[in-house]
C-alpha atoms as a PDB file:
ATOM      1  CA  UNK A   1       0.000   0.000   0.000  1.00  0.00           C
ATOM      2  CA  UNK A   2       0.926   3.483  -1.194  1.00  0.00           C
ATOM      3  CA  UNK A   3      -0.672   6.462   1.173  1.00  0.00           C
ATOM      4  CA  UNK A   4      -0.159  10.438   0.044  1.00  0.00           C
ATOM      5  CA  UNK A   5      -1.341  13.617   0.231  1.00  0.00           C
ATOM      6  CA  UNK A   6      -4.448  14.365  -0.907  1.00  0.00           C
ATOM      7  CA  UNK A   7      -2.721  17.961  -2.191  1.00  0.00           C
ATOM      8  CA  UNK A   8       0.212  16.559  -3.635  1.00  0.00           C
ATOM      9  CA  UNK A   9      -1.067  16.705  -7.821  1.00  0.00           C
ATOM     10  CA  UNK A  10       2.771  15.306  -8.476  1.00  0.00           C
ATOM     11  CA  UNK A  11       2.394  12.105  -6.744  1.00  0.00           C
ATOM     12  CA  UNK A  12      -0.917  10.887  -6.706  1.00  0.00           C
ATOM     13  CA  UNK A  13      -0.481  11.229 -11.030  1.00  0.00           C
ATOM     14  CA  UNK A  14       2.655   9.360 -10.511  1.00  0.00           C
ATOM     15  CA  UNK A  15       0.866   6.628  -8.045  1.00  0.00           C
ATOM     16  CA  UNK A  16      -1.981   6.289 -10.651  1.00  0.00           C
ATOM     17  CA  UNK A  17       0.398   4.567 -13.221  1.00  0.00           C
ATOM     18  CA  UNK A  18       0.607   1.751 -10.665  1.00  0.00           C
ATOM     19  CA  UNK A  19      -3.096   2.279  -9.202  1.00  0.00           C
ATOM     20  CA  UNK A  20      -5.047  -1.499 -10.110  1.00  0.00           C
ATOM     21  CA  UNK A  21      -8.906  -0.417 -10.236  1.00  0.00           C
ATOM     22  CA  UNK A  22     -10.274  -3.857  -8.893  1.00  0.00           C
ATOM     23  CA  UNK A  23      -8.098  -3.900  -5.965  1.00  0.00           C
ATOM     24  CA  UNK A  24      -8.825  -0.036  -5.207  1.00  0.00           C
ATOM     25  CA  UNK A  25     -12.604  -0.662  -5.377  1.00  0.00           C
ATOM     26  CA  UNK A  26     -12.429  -3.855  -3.076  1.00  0.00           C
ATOM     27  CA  UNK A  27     -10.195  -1.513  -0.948  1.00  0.00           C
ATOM     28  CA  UNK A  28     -12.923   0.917  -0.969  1.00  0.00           C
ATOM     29  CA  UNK A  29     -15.404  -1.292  -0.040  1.00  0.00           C
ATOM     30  CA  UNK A  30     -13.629  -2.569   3.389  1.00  0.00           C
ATOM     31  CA  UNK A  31     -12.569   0.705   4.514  1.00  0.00           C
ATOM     32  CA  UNK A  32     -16.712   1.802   4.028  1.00  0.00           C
ATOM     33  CA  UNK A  33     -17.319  -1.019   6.476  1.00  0.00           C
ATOM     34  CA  UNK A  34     -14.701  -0.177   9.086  1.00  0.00           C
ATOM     35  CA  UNK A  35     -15.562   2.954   8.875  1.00  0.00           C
ATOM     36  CA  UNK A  36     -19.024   2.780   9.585  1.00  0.00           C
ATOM     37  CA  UNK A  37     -18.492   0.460  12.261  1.00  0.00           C
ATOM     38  CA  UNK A  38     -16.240   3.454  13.891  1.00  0.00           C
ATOM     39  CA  UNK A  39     -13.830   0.961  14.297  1.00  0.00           C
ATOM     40  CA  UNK A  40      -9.971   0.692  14.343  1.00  0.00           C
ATOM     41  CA  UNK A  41      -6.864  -0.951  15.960  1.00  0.00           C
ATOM     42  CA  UNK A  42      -8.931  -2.378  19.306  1.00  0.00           C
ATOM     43  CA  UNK A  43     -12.215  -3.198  17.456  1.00  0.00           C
ATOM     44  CA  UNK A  44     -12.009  -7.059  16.440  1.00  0.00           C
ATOM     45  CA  UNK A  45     -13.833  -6.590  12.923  1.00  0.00           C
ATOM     46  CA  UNK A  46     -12.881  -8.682   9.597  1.00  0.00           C
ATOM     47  CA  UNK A  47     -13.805  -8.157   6.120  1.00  0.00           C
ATOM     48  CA  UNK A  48     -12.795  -9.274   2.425  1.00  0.00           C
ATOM     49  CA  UNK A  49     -13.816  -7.669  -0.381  1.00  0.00           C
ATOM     50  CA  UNK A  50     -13.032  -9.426  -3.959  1.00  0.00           C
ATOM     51  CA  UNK A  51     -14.669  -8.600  -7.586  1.00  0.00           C
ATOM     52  CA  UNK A  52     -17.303 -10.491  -8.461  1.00  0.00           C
ATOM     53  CA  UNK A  53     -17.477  -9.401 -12.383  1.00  0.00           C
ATOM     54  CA  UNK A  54     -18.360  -6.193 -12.105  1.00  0.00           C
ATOM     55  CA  UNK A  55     -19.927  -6.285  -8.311  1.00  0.00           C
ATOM     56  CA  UNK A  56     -17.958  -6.262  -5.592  1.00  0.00           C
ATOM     57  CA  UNK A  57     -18.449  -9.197  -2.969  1.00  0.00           C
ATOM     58  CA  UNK A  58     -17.508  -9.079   0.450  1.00  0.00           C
ATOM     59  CA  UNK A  59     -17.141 -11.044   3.678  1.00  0.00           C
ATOM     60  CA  UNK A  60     -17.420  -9.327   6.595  1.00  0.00           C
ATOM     61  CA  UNK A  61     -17.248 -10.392  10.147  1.00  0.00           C
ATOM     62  CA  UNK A  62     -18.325  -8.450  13.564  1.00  0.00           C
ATOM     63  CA  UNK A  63     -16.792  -9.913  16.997  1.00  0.00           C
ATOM     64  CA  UNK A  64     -17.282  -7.015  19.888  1.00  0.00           C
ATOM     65  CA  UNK A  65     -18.513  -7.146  23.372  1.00  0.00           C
ATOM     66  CA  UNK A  66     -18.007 -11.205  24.371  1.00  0.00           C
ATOM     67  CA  UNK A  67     -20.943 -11.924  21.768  1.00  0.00           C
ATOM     68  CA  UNK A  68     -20.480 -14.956  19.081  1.00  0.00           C
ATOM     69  CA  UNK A  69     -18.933 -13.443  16.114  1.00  0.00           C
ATOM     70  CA  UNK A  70     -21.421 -12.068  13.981  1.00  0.00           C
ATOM     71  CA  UNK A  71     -20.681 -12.790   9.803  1.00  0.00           C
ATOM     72  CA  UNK A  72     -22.617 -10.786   6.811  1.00  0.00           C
ATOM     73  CA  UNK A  73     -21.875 -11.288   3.170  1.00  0.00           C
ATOM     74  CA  UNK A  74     -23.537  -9.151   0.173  1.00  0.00           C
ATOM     75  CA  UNK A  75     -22.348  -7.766  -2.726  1.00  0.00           C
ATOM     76  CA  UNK A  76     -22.612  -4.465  -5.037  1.00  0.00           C
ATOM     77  CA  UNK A  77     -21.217  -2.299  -7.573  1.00  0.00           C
ATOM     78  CA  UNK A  78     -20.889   0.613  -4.829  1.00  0.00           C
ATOM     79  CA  UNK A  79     -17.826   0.041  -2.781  1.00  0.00           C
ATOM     80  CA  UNK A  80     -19.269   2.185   0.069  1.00  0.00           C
ATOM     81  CA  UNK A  81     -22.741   1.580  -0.205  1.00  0.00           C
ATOM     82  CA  UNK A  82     -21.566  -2.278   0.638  1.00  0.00           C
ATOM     83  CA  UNK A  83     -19.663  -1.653   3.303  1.00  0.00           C
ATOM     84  CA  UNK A  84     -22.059  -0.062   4.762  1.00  0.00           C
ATOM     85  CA  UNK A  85     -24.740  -1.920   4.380  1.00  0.00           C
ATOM     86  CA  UNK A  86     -22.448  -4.980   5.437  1.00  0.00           C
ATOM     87  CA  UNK A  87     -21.692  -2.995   8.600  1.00  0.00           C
ATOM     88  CA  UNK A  88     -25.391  -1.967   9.312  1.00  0.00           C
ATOM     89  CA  UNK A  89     -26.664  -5.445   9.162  1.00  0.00           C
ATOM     90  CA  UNK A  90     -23.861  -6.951  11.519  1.00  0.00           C
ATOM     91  CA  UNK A  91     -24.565  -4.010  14.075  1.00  0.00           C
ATOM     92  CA  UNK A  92     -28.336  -5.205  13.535  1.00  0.00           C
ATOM     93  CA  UNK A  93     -28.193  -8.604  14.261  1.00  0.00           C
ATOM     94  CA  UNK A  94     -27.330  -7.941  17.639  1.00  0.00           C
ATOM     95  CA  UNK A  95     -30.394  -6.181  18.714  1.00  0.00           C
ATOM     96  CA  UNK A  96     -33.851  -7.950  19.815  1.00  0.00           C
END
């Protein structure tokens, strides 16, 4: 992985020759769920996101509070519209 500026033109034109699409879009997709989750380093979340043709499906899995791991999979052509939705159904299932 490759992180820079957001305000560094130079680079991130330089980066794009070696940007691969399907890996940025699956990318994409599991930083949607984590981020919707609010989670980082201490939250114990899982998710893999692969192309599916030209949908994006994803494994995702939710272990927090001494509950059973939770697991959600789905698919989508919107990288953050999946994760998401992946991370709104795992929060979800835990409620009556």
């Amino acid at each position: 992985a490759v992180e820079c500026r957001v305000d560094d033109a130079r680079s991130l034109e330089a980066l794009g020759a070696i940007d691969d699409a399907d890996v940025h879009r699956a990318v994409a997709a599991e930083r949607a769920f984590l981020g919707a989750l609010g989670g980082g380093c201490e939250l114990p979340v899982g998710a893999l996101a692969v192309l599916d043709g030209t949908e994006i499906r994803m494994e995702a899995l939710l272990a927090a509070d001494g509950a059973a791991p939770r697991r959600a999979v789905d698919a989508d052509g919107d990288p953050e519209a999946l994760g998401r939705r992946l991370a709104h159904a795992l929060v979800e299932t835990d409620r009556p």
